[in-house]
Protein backbone atom coordinates (compact mmCIF):
# COMPACT_ATOMS: atom_id res chain seq x y z
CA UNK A 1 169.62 -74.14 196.62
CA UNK A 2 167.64 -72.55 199.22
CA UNK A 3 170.30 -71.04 201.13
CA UNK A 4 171.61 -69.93 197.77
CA UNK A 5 168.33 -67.93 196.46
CA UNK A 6 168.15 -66.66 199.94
CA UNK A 7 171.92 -65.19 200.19
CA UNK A 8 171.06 -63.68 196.82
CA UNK A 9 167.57 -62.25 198.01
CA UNK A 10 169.36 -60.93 200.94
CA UNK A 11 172.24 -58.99 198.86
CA UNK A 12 169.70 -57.49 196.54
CA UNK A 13 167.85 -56.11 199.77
CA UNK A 14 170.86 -54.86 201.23
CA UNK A 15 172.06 -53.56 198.34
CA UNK A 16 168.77 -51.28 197.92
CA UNK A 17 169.19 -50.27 201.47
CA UNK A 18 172.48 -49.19 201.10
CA UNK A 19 171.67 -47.30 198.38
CA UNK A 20 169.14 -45.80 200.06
CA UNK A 21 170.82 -44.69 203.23
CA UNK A 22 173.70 -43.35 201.81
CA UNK A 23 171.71 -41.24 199.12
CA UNK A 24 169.07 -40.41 201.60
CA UNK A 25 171.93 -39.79 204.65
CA UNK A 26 175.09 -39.25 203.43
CA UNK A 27 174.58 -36.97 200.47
CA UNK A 28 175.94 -39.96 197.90
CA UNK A 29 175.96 -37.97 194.80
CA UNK A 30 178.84 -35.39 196.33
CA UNK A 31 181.41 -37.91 196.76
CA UNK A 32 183.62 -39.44 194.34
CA UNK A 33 183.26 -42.01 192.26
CA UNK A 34 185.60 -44.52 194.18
CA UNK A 35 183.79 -43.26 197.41
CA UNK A 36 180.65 -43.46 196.25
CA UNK A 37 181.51 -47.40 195.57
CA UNK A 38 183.25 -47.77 198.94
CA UNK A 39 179.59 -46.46 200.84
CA UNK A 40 177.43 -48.58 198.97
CA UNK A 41 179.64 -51.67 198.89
CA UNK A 42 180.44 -51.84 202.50
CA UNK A 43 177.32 -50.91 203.80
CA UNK A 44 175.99 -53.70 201.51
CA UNK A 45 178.70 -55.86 202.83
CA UNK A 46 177.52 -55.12 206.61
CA UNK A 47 174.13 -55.64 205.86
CA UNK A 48 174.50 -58.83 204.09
CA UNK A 49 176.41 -60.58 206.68
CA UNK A 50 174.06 -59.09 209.34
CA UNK A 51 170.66 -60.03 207.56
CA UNK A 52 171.84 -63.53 205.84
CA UNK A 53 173.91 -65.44 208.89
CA UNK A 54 171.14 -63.98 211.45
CA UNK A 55 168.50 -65.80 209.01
CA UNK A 56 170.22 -69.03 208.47
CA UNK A 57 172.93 -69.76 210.36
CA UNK A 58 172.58 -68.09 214.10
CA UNK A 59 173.13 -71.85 215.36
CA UNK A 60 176.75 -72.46 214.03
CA UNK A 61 177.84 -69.13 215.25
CA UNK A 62 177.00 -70.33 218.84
CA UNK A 63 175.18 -67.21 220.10
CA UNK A 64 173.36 -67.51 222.79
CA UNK A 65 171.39 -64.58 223.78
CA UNK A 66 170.59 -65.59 227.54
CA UNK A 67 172.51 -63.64 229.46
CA UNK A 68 172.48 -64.49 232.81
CA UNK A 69 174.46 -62.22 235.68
CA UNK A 70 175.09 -63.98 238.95
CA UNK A 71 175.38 -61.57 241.76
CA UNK A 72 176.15 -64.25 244.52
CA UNK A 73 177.70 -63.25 247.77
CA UNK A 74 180.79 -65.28 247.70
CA UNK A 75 181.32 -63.91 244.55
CA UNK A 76 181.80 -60.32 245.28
CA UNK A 77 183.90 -61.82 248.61
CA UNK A 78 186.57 -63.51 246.56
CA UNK A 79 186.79 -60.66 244.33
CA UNK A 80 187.24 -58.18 247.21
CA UNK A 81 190.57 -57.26 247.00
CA UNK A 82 190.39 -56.77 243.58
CA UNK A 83 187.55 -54.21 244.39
CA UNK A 84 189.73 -52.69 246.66
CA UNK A 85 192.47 -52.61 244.39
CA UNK A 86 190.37 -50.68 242.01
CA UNK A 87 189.11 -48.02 244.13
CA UNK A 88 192.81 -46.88 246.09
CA UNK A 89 193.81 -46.55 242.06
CA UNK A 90 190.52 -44.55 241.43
CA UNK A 91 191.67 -42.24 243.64
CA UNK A 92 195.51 -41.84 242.68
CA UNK A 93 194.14 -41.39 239.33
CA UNK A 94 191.63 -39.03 240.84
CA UNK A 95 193.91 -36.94 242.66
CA UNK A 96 196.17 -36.42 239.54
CA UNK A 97 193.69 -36.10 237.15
CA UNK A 98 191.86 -33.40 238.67
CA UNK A 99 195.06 -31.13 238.17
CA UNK A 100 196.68 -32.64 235.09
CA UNK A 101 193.38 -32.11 233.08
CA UNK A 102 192.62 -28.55 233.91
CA UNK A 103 195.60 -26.13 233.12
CA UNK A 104 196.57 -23.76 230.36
CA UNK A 105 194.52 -22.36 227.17
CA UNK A 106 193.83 -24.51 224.97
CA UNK A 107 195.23 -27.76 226.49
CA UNK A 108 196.92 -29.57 223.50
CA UNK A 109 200.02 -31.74 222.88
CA UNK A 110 201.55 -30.72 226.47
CA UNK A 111 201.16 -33.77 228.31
CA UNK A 112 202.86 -36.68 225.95
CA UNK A 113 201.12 -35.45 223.28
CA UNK A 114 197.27 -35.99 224.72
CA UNK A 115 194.83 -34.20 223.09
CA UNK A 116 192.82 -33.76 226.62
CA UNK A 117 190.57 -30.64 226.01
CA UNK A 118 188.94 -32.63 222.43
CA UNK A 119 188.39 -35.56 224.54
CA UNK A 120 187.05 -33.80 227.34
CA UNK A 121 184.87 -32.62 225.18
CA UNK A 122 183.88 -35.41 223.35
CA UNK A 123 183.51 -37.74 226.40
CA UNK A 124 180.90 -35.36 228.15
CA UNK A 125 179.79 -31.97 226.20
CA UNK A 126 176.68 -31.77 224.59
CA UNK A 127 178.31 -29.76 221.52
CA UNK A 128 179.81 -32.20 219.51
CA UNK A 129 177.40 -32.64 216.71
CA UNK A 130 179.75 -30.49 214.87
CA UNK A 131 182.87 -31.32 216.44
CA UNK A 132 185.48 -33.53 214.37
CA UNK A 133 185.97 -37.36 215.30
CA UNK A 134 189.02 -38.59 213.60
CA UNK A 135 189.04 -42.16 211.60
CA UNK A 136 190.64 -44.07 213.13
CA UNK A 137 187.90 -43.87 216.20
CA UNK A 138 185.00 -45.23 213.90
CA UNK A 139 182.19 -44.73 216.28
CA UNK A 140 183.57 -43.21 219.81
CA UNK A 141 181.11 -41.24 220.45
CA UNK A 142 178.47 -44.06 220.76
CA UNK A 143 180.82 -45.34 223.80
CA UNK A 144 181.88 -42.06 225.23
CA UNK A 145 178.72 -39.98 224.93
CA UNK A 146 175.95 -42.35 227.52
CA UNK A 147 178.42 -42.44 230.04
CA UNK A 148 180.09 -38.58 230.22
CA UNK A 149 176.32 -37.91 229.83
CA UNK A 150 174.63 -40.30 232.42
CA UNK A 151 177.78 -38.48 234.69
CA UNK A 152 176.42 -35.13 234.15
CA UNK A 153 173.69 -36.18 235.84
CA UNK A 154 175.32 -35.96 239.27
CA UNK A 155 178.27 -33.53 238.64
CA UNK A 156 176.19 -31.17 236.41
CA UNK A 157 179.95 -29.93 235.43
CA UNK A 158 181.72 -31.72 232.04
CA UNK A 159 184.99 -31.33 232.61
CA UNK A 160 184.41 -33.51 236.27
CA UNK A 161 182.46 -35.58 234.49
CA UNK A 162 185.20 -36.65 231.63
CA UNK A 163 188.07 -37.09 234.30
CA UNK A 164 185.83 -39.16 236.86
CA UNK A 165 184.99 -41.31 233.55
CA UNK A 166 188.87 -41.35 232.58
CA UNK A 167 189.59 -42.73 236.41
CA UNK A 168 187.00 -45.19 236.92
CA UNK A 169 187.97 -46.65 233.54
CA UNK A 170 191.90 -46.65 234.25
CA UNK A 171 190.66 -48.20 237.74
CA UNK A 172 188.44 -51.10 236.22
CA UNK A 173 191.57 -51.80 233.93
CA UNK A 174 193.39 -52.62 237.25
CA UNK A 175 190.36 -54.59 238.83
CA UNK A 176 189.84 -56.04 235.31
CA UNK A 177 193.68 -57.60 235.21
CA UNK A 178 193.37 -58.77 238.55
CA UNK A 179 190.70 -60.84 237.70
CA UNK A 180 192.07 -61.93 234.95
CA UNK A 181 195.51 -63.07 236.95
CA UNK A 182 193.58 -64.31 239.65
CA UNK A 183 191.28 -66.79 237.44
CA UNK A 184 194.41 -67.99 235.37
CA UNK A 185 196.45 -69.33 238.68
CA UNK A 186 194.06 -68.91 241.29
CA UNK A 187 196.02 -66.69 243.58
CA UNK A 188 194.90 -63.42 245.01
CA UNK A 189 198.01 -62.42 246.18
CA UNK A 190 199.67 -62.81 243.28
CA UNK A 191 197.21 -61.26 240.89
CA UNK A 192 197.20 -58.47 243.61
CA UNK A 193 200.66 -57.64 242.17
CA UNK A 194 200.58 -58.25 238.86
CA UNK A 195 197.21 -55.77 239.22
CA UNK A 196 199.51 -53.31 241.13
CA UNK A 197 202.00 -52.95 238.65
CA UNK A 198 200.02 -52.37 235.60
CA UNK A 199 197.81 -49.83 237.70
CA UNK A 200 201.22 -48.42 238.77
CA UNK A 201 203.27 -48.39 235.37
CA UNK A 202 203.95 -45.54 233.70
CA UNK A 203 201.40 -45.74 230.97
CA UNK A 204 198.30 -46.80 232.84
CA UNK A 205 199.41 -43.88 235.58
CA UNK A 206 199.68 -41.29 233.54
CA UNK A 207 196.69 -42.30 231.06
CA UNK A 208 193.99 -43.17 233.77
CA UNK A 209 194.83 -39.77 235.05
CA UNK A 210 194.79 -37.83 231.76
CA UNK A 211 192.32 -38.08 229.24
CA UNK A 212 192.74 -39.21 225.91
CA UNK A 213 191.59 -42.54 224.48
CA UNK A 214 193.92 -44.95 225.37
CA UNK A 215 192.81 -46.21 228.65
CA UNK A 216 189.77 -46.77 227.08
CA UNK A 217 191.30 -48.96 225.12
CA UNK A 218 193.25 -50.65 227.29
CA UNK A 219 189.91 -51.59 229.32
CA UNK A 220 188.33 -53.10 225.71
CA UNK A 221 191.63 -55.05 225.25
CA UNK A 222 191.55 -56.83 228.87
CA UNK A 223 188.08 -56.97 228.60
CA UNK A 224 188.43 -58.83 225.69
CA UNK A 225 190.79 -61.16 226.85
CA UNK A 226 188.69 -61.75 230.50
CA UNK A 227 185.57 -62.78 227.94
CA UNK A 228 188.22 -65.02 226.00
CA UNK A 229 189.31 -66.94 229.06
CA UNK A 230 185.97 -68.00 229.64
CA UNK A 231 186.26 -70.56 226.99
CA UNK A 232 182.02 -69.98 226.48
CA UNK A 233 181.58 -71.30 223.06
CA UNK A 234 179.01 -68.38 222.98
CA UNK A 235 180.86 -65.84 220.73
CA UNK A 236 178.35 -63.26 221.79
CA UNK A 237 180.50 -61.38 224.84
CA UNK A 238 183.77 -61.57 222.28
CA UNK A 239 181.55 -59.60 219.57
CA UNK A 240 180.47 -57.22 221.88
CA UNK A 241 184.24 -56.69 223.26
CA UNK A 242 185.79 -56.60 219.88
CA UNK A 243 183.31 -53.94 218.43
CA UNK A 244 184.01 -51.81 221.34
CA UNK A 245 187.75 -52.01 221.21
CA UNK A 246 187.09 -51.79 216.90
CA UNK A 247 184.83 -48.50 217.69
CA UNK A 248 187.33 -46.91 220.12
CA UNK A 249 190.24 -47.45 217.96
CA UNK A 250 189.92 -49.90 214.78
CA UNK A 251 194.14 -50.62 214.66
CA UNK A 252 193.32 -52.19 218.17
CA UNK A 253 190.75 -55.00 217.16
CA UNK A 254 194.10 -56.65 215.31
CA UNK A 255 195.35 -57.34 219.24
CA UNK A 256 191.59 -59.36 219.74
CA UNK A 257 192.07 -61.06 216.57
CA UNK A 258 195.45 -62.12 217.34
CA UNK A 259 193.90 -63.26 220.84
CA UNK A 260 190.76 -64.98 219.65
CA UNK A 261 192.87 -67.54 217.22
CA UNK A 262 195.88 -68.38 219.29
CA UNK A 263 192.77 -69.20 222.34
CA UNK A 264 190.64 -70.97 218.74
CA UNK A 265 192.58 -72.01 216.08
CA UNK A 266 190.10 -72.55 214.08
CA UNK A 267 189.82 -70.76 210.68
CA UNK A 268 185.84 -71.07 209.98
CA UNK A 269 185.22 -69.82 213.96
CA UNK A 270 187.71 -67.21 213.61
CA UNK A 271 185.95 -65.90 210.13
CA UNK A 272 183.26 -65.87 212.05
CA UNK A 273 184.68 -63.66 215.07
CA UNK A 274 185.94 -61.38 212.08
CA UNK A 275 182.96 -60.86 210.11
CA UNK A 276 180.81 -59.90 212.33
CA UNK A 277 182.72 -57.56 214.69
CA UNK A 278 183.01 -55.77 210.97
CA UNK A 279 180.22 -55.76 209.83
CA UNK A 280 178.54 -54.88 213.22
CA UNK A 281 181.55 -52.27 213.44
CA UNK A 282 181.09 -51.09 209.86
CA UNK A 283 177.24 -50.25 210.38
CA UNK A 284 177.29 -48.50 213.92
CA UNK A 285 180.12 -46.32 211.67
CA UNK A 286 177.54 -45.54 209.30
CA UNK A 287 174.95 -44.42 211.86
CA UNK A 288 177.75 -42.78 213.73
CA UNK A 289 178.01 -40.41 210.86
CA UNK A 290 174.57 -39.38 210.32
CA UNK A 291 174.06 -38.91 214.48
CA UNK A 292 177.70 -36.79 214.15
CA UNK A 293 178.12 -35.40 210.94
CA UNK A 294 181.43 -33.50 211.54
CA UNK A 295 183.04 -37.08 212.30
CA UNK A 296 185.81 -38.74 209.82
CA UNK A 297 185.44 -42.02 208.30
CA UNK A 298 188.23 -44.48 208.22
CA UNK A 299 187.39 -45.56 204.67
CA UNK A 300 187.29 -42.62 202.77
CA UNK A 301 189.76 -41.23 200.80
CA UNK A 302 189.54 -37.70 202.29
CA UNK A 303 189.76 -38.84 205.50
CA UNK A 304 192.53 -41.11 204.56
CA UNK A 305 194.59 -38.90 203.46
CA UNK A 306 194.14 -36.78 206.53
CA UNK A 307 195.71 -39.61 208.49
CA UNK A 308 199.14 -39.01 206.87
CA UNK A 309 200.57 -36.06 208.13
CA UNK A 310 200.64 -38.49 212.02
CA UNK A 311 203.03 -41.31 210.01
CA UNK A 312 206.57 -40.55 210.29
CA UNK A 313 209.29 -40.52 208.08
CA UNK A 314 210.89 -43.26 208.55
CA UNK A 315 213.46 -44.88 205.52
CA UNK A 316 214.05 -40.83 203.98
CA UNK A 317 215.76 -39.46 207.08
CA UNK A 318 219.44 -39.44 208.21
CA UNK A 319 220.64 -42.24 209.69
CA UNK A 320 221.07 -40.89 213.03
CA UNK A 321 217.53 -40.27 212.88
CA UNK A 322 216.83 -43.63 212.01
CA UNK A 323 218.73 -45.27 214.38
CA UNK A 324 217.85 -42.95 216.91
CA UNK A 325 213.64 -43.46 216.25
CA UNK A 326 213.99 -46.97 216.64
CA UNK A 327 215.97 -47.44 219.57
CA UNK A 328 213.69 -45.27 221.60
CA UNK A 329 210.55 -47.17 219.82
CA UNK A 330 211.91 -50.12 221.62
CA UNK A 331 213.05 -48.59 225.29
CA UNK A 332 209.19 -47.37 224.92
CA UNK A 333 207.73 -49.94 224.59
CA UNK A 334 209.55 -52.67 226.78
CA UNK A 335 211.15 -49.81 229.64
CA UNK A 336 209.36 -46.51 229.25
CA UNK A 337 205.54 -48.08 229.78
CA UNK A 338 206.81 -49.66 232.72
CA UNK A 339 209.01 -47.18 234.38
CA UNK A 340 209.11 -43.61 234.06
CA UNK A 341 212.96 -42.43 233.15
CA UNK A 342 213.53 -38.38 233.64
CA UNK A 343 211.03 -36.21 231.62
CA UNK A 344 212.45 -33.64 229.10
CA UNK A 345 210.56 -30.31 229.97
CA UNK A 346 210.36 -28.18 226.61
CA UNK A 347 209.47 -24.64 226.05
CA UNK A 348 211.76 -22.64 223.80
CA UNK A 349 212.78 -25.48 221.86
CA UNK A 350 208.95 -25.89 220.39
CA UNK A 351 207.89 -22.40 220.57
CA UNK A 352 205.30 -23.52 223.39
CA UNK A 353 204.83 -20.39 226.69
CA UNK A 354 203.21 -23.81 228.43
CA UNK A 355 205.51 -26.70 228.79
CA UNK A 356 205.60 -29.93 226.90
CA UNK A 357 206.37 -32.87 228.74
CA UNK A 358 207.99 -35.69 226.00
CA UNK A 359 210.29 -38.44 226.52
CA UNK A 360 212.49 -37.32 223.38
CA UNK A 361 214.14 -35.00 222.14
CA UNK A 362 215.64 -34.13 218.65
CA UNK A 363 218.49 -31.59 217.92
CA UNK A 364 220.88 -31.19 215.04
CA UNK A 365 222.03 -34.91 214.62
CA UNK A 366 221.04 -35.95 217.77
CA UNK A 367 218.23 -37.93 218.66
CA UNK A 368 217.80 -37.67 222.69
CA UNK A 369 215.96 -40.51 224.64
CA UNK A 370 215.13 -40.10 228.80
CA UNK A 371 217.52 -41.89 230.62
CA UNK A 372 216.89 -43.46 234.56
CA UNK A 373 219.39 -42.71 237.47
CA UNK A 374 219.50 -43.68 240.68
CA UNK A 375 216.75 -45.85 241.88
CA UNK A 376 215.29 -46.46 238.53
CA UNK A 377 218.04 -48.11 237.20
CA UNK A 378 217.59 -50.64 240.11
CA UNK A 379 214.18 -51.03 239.38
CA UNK A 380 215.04 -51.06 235.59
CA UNK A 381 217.60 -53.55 236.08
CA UNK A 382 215.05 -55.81 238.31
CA UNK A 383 212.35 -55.23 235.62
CA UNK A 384 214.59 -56.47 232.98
CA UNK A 385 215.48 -59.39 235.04
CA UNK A 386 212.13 -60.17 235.58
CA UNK A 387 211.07 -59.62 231.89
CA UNK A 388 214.64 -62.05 230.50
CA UNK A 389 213.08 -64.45 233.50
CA UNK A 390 209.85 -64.40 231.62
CA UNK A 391 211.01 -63.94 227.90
CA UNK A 392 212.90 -68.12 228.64
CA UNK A 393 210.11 -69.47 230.22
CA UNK A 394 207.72 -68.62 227.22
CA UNK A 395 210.57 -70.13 225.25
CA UNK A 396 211.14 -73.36 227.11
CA UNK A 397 207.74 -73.61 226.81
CA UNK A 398 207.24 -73.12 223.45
CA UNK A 399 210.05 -76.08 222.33
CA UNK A 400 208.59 -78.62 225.37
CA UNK A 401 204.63 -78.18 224.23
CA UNK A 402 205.09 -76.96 220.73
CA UNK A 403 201.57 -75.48 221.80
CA UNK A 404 200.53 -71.99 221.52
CA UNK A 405 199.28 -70.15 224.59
CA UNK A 406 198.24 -66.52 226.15
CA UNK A 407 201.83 -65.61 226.40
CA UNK A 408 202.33 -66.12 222.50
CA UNK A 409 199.45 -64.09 222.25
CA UNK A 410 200.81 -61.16 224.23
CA UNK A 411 204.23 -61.36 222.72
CA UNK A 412 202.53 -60.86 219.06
CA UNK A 413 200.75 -58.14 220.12
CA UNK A 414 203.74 -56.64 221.43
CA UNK A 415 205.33 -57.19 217.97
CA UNK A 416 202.05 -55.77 215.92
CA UNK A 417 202.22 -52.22 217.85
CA UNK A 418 206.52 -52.73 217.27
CA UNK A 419 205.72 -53.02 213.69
CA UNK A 420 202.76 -50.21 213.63
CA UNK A 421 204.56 -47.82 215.10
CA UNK A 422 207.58 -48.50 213.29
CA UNK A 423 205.79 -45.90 210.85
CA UNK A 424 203.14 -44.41 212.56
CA UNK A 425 203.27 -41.41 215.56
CA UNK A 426 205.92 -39.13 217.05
CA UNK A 427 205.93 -39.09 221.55
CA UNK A 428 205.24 -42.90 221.05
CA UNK A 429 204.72 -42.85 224.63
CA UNK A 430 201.09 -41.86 223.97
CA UNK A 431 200.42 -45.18 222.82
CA UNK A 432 201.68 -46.96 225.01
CA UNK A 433 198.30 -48.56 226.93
CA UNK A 434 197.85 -49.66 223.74
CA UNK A 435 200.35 -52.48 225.08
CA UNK A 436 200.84 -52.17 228.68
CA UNK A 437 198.82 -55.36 229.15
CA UNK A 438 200.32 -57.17 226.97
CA UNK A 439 203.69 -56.20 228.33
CA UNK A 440 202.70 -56.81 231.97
CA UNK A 441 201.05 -59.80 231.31
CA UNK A 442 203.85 -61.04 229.45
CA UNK A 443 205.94 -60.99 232.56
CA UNK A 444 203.00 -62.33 234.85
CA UNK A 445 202.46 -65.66 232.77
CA UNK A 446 206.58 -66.06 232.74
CA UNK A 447 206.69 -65.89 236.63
CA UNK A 448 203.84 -67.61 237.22
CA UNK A 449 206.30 -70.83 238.70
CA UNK A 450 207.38 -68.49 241.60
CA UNK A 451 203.57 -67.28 242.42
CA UNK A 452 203.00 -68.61 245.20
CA UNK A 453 206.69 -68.52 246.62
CA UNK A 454 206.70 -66.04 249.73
CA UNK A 455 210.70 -65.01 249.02
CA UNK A 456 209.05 -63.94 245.46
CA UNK A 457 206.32 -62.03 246.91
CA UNK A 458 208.06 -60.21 249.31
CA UNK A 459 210.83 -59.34 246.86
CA UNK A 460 207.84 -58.40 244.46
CA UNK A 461 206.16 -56.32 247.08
CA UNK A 462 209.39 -54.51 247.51
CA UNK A 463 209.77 -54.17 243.78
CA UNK A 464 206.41 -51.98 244.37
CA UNK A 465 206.97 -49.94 247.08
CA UNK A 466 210.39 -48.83 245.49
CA UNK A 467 208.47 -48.27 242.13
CA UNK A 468 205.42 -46.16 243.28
CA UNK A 469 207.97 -44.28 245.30
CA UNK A 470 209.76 -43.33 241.63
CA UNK A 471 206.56 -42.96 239.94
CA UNK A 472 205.19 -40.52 242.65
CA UNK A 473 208.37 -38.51 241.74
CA UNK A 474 207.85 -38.72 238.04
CA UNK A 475 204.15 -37.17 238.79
CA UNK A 476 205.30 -34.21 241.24
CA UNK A 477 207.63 -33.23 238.56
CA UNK A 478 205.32 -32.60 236.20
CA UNK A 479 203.01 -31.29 238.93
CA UNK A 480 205.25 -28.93 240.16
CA UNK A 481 206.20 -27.78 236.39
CA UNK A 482 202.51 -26.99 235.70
CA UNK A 483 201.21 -25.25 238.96
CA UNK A 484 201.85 -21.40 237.43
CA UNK A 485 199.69 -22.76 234.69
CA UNK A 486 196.77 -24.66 236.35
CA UNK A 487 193.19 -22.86 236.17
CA UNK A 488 191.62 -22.04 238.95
């Protein structure tokens, strides 16, 4: 009975307060009716949860607010490679990114369909009070803004400031996955190369060199699933993780759901997870919008609506179309994010005077997809050895334990951006970080039997060489394409 009167004492309060905020805030009385209900109710919603399970039930959530860091010298000694690892990718990313982020007027859509001047902006300007944050990146500002400011500081120049930010994330997502390799089977040398081919694949190349969002995502999603492997029964660090990857780009936080029941299969514990990486989510997006007024909210129906002119036509197209959509959704996600196949270089054919770098191509009836010759079809025919390799030992698996693992979780996430982009986005190689780990560590978790083989190292290490030599080509093309265009 007690818990009872209190949950309803608890609504009532938030439900005042909600009222309050938005009226007070949010300017309640100019919305609509069905977004008037939406503010109050999900602000009440937030609060609630918040307010009531922090009161009564903090224990069964397993929180444990002692953090403790351990900064022991063996420590940073086994991780060293790792570190090392990070910082040579730091400084490929670096070296790109201080060209690929500063040329032409207006820098929009040219490079895979990046939006890098907004983001540049948003990461490290002090001008964006006014400047539009889209939905679907609830409260991005909150994570961009300390650190593109905090790198002012030293640079005293933005633009510096967002691309060293873009780099040192892209790095951490390579020091970040080997760690994560390294503490599953306890080999350096093989998480060395698992860590070397997501830094090196096309996606996490490209994207920790040229800013948009989606290597910030990509560090949330590993992050995530580094906290997960912990097995803490402290949700705390998964909260944290799952708001930020919620806060950079909400779609995402489906990926750490996925992740958090296949590691805990429990449904109360998951609910748990869920509600409050929502509601924690749903309130910083409410204070988000009062710091930033010109931002978007996901749950409005203004803002909702804005969202639709990005989905594309899928079912009420020809069927070339169709066909053609698909197929290169697929050779995206499991070839394209991996290895970079020959760029189309556009101009005339989209009215641009700046080139537009895409990996498709549409003319009448034809939809074009980049194709690989010469040494990337060796290294696509090794990666889709490796990747069938994999793709039977998570099956064999799966019939002899009849127990879900990691590599069920990565293959589902694999499936959920399938399925989401099915409908949603056009260069669908912008999106593609969005999986790149889940890809990668797919295939690391398949040939985890051979880890510690040397014949399998070697060959791997091979595999490498031959594949940074291809990507280094991929970059100087577009390098080369750009360098009438690049500021000075």
């Amino acid at each position: 009975m007690k818990k009872v009167l209190g949950f309803v004492f608890v609504l009532a309060i938030s439900l005042l307060l909600s009222y309050l905020f938005n009226s007070l805030f949010l300017n309640l009385e100019t919305h609509t009716a069905v977004d008037q209900f939406i503010l109050v109710f999900l602000l009440t919603c937030s609060l609630t949860w918040i307010i009531y399970f922090s009161w009564i039930n903090a224990n069964k959530l397993n929180i444990n607010w002692n953090f403790r860091f351990k900064l022991e010298v063996n420590t940073w000694v086994d991780n060293l490679p790792g570190i090392i690892l990070g910082f040579v990718f730091f400084f490929i990313y670096f070296y790109y990114g201080s060209t690929l982020n500063n040329f032409g007027v207006g820098q929009v859509d040219n490079l895979f369909d990046a939006d890098v001047a907004s983001w540049m902006r948003r990461i490290s300007f002090d001008d964006v009070k006014e400047f539009e944050m889209r939905g679907p990146h609830p409260f991005t500002y909150f994570i961009f803004q300390p650190f593109g400011r905090f790198l002012n500081l030293f640079t005293n120049n933005p633009p510096l400031s967002a691309i060293l930010f873009n780099c040192l994330v892209g790095s951490g997502c390579v020091f970040l996955a080997w760690l994560y390799i390294k503490r599953q089977f306890g080999s350096r040398v093989y998480a060395s190369l698992i860590a070397t081919l997501l830094g090196l694949s096309t996606s996490h190349l490209f994207f920790g060199s040229v800013i948009d969002t989606y290597i910030f995502s990509a560090f949330a999603l590993i992050l995530f699933l580094l906290f997960l492997q912990r097995d803490d029964k402290s949700i705390v660090t998964l909260v944290f993780a799952g708001a930020i990857t919620f806060g950079i780009t909400l779609t995402n936080f489906v990926q750490n759901l996925i992740a958090f029941f296949i590691a805990r299969p429990k449904i109360k514990e998951t609910i748990y997870f869920t509600g409050w990486v929502i509601a924690i989510s749903l309130l910083l997006t409410f204070l988000h919008t009062v710091m930033y007024p010109a931002s978007k909210v996901f749950f409005l129906t203004p803002d909702i609506q804005n969202e639709q002119k990005f989905f594309a036509e899928t079912f009420e197209v020809p069927e070339w179309r169709f066909i053609g959509r698909n197929m290169y959704l697929a050779r995206t996600v499991l070839l394209y994010t991996v290895i970079a196949p020959q760029v189309f270089i556009l101009t005339e054919e989209v009215g641009s005077v700046i080139p537009e770098f895409r990996f498709y191509k549409i003319s009448t009836g034809t939809f074009h997809q980049a194709q690989y010759d010469g040494l990337a079809q060796i290294l696509v025919g090794i990666w889709l050895i490796m990747l069938g390799v994999a793709g039977v030992v998570f099956v064999w698996n799966l019939i002899r334990t009849r127990k879900a693992d990691a590599m069920l979780t990565f293959m589902l996430c694999l499936a959920f951006n399938f399925g989401i982009h099915f409908f949603y986005g056009q260069e669908l190689f912008l999106y593609s970080a969005d999986w790149a780990y889940a890809l990668i560590f797919f295939v690391a978790f398949g040939l985890a039997p051979f880890a510690n083989n040397r014949f399998f190292q070697t060959g791997m290490l091979v595999f490498l060489i031959l594949l940074a030599y291809h990507q280094w080509q991929f970059m100087e093309v577009i390098l080369q394409t750009i360098s009438t265009f690049i500021n000075s």
